[in-house]
Every structure is written in C-alpha cells, then in structure tokens.
N, C-alpha and C. Protein backbone atom coordinates (compact mmCIF):
# COMPACT_ATOMS: atom_id res chain seq x y z
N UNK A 1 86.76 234.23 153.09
CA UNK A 1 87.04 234.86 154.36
C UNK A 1 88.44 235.48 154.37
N UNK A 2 89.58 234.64 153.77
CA UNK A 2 90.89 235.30 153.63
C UNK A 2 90.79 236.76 152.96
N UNK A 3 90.02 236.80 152.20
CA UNK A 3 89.93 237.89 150.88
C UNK A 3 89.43 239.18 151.77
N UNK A 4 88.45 239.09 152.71
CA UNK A 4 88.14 239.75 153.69
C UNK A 4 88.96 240.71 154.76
N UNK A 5 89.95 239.40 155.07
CA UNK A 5 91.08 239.88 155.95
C UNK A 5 92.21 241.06 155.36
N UNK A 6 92.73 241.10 154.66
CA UNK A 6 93.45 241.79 153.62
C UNK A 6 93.22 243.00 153.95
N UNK A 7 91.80 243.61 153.77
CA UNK A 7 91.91 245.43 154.32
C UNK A 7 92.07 245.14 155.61
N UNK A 8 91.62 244.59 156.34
CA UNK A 8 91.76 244.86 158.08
C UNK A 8 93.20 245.13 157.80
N UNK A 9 94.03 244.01 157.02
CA UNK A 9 95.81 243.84 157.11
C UNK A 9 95.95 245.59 156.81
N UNK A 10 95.07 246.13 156.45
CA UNK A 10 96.28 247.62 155.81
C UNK A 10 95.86 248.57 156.69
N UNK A 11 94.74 248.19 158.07
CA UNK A 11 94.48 248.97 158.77
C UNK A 11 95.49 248.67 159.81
N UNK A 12 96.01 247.34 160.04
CA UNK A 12 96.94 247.16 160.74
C UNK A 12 98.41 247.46 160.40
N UNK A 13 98.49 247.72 159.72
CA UNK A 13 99.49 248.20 159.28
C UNK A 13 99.83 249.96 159.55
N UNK A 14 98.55 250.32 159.38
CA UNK A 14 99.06 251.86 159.62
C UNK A 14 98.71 251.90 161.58
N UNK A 15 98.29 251.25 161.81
CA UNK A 15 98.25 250.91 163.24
C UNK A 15 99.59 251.07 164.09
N UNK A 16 99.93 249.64 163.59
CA UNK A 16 100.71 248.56 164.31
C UNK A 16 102.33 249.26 163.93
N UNK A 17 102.79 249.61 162.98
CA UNK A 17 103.91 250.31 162.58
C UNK A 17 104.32 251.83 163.57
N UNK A 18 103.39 252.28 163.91
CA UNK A 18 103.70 253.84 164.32
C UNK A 18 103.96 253.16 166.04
N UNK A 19 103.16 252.38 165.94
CA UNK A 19 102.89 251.59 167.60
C UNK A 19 104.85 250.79 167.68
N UNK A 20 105.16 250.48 166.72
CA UNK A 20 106.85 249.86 166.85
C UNK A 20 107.42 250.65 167.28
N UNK A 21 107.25 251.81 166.14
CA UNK A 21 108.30 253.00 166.33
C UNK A 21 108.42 253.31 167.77
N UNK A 22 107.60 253.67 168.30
CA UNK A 22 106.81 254.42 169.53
C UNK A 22 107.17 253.34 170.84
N UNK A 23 107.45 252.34 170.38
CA UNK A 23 108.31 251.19 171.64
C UNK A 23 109.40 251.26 171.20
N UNK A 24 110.29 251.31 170.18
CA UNK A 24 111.05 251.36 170.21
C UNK A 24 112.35 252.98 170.58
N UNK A 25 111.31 253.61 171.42
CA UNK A 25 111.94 255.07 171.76
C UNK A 25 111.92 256.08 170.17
N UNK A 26 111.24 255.67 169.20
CA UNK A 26 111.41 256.87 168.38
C UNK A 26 110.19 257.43 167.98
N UNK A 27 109.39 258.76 167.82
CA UNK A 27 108.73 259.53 167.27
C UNK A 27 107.96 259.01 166.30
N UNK A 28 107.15 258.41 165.60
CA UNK A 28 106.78 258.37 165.02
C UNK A 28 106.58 259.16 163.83
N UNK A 29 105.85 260.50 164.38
CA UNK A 29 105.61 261.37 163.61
C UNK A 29 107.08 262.65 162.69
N UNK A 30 108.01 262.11 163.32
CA UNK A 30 109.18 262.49 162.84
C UNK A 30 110.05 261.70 161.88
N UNK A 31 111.23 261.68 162.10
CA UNK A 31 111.88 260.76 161.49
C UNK A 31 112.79 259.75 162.27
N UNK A 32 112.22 258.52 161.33
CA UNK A 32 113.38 257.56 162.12
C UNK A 32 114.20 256.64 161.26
N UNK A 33 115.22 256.14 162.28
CA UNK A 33 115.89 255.22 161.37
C UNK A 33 115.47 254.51 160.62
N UNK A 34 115.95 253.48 159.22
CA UNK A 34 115.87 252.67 158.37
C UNK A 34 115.17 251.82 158.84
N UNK A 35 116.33 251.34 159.92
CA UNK A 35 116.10 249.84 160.57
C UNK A 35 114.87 249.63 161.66
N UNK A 36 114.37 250.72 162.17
CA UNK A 36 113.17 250.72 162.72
C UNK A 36 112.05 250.90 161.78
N UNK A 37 112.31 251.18 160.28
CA UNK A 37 110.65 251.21 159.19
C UNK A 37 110.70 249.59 159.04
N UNK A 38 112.09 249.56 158.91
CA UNK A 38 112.33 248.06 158.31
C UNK A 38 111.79 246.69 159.63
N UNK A 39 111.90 246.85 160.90
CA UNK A 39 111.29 246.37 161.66
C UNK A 39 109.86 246.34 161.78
N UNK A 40 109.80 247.76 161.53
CA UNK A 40 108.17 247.68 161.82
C UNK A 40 107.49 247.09 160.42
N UNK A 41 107.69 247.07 159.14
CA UNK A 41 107.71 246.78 158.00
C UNK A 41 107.41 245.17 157.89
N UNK A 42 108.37 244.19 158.64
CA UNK A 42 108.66 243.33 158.89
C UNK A 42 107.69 242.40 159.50
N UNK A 43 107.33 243.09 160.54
CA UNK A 43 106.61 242.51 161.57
C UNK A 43 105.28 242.76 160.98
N UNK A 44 104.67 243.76 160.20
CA UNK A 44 103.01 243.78 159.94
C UNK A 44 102.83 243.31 158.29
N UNK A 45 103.46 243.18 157.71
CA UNK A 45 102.83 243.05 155.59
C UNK A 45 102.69 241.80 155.61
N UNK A 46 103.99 240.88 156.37
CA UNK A 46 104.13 239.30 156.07
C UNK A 46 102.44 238.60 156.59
N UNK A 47 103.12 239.15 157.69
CA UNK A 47 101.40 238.89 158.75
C UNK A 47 100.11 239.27 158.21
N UNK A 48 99.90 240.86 158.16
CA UNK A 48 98.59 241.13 157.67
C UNK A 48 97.87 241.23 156.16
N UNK A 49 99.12 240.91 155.35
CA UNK A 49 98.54 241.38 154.05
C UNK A 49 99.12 239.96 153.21
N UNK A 50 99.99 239.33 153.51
CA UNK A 50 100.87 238.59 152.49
C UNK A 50 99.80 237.27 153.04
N UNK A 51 99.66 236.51 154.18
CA UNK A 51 99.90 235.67 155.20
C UNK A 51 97.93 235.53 154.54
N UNK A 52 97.33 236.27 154.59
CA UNK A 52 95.43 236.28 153.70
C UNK A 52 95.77 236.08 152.46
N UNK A 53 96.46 236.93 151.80
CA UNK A 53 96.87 236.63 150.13
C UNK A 53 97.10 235.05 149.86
N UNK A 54 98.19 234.87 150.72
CA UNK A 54 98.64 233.06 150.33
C UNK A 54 97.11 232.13 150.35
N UNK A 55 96.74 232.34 151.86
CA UNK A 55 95.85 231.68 152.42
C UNK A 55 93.73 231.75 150.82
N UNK A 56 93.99 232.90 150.73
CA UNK A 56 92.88 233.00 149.98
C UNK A 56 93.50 232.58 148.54
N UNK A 57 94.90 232.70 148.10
CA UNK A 57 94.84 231.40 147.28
C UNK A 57 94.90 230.11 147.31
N UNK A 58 95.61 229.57 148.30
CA UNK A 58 95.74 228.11 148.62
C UNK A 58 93.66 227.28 148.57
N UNK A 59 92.98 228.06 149.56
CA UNK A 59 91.40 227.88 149.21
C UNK A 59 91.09 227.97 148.11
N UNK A 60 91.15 228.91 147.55
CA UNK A 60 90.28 229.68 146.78
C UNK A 60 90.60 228.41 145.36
N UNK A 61 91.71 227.78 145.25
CA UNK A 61 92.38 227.10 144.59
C UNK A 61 91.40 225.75 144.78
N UNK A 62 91.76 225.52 146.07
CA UNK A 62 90.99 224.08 146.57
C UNK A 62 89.68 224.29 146.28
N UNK A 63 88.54 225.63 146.62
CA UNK A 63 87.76 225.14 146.04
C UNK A 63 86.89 225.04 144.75
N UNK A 64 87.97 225.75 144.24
CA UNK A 64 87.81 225.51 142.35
C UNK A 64 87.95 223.90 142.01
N UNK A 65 88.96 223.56 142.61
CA UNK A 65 89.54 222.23 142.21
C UNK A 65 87.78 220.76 142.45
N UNK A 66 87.37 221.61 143.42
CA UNK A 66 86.15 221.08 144.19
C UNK A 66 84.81 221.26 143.24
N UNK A 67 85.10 221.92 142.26
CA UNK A 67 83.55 222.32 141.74
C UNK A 67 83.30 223.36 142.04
N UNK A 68 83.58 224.21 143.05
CA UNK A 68 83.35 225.54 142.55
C UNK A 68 83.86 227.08 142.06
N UNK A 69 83.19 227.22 141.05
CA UNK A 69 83.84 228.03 140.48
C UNK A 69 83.88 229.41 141.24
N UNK A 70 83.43 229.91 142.28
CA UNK A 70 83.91 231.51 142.86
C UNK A 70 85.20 230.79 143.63
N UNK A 71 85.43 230.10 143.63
CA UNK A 71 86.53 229.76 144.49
C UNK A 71 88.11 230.27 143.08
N UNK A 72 87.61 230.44 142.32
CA UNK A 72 88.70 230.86 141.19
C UNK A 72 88.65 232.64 141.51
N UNK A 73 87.52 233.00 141.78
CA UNK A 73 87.77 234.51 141.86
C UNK A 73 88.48 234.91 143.39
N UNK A 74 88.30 234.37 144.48
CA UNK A 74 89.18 234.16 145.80
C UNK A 74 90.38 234.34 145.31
N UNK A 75 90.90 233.43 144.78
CA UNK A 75 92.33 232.88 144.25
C UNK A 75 92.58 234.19 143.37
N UNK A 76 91.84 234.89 142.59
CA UNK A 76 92.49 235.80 141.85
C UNK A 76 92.89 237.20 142.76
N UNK A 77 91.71 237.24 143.52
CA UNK A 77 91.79 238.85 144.27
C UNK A 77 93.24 238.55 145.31
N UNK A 78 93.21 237.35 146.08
CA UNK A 78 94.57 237.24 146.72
C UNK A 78 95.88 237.06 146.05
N UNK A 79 96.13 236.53 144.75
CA UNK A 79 97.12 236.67 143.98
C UNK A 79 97.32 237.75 143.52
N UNK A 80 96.59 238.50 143.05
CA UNK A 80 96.86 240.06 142.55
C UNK A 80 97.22 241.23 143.79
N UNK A 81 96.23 240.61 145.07
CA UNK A 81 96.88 241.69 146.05
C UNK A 81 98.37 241.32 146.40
N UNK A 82 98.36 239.85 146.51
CA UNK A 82 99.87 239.59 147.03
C UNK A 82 100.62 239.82 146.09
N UNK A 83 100.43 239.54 144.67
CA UNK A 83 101.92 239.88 143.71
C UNK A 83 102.41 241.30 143.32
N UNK A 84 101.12 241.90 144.05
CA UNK A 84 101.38 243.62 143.73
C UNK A 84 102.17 243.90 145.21
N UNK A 85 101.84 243.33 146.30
CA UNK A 85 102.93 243.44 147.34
C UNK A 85 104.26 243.10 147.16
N UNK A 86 104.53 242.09 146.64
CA UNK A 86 105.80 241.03 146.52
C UNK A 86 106.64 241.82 145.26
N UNK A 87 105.52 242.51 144.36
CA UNK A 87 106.54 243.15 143.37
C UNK A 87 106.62 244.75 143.21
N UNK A 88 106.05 245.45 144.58
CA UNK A 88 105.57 246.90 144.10
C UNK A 88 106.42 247.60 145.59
N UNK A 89 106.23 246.74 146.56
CA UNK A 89 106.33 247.15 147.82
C UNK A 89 107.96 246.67 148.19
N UNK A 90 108.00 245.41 147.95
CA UNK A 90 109.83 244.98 148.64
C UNK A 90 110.74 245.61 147.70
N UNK A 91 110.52 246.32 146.57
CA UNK A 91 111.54 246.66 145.83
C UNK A 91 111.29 247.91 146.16
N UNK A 92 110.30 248.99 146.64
CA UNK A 92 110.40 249.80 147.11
C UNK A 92 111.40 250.15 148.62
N UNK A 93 111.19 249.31 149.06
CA UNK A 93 111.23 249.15 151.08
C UNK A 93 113.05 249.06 150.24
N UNK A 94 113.71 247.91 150.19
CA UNK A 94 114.78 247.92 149.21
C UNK A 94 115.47 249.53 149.10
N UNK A 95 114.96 249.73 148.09
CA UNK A 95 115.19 251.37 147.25
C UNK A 95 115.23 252.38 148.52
N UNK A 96 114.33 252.26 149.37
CA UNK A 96 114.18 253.32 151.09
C UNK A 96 115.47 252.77 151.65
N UNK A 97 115.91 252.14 151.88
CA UNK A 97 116.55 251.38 152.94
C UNK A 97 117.95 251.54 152.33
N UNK A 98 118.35 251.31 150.87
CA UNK A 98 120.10 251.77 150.23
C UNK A 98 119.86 253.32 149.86
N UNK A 99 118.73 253.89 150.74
CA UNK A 99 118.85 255.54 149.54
C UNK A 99 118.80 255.83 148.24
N UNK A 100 117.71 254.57 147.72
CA UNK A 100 117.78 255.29 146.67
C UNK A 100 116.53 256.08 146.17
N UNK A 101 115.98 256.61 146.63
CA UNK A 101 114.78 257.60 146.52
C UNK A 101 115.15 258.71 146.53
C-alpha cells in the first residue's frame, strides 16, 4: 500500500508547491524567491514521497522477515525511490538554493 502512495506523493507535489507559493503572496508561474521553493520543497517530498518510501521499507522488510517473499520487492521499489530522492534531489535543491546551476 505504501508503494502505491508514492505517485499520488508526486502529484502532490506539483499540486501543493504552486498552492505555497500562491499563499505566500508570490506568482507561481513567475519567479520566486529561494526560500519560498525551499519552503514549499520542504513541506511536500518529506511528506509525500520520502515518508511511503521509509514506510514501504520498514513493511516490506517485516514482511519478508515473516515468510513472505513480495514483501522483499515492497522494500526494494521504496528504497530505490527514496535513495534516488535523498541522493538526486537534496543535492540538487542545495546546488538551486547557493546558485550553483
């Protein structure tokens, strides 16, 4: 079920981000400060994408440990989505945020 959640997370994400900007008095569709990507940034990956990743390994783990074996493929699809977040995305956001792009 965690493994599931994960795309909804990237629909919320292109959602929920433009929706920050947009309370927080800036344009969306233009440009805005750092610290408002970085807010909105903040508030939706941990939650929608990282927060299923953990969760569908922590299961997916338990129920390998249990006898069954799809519970190892759970555990893989959420480790690979989350370590491609944790190593593809914060060093990007990083790199946006000191200018270096």
């Amino acid at each position: 079920m965690a493994v599931a959640l994960i795309p909804i997370g990237f629909g919320a994400i292109q959602v929920i981000g433009p929706l920050i900007a947009e309370a927080l008095g800036y344009d969306p569709a233009g440009s805005v400060p750092y610290w408002v990507g970085l807010v909105g940034w903040l508030a939706t990956v941990p939650v929608s994408v990282l927060l299923p990743a953990a969760v569908a390994i922590r299961y997916g783990l338990r129920a390998r440990r249990q006898g069954r074996g799809a519970g190892y493929i759970a555990a893989l699809i959420g480790g690979t989505i989350g370590g491609f977040f944790l190593f593809v995305f914060i060093p990007s956001m990083i790199g946006h945020l000191l200018g270096m792009e």
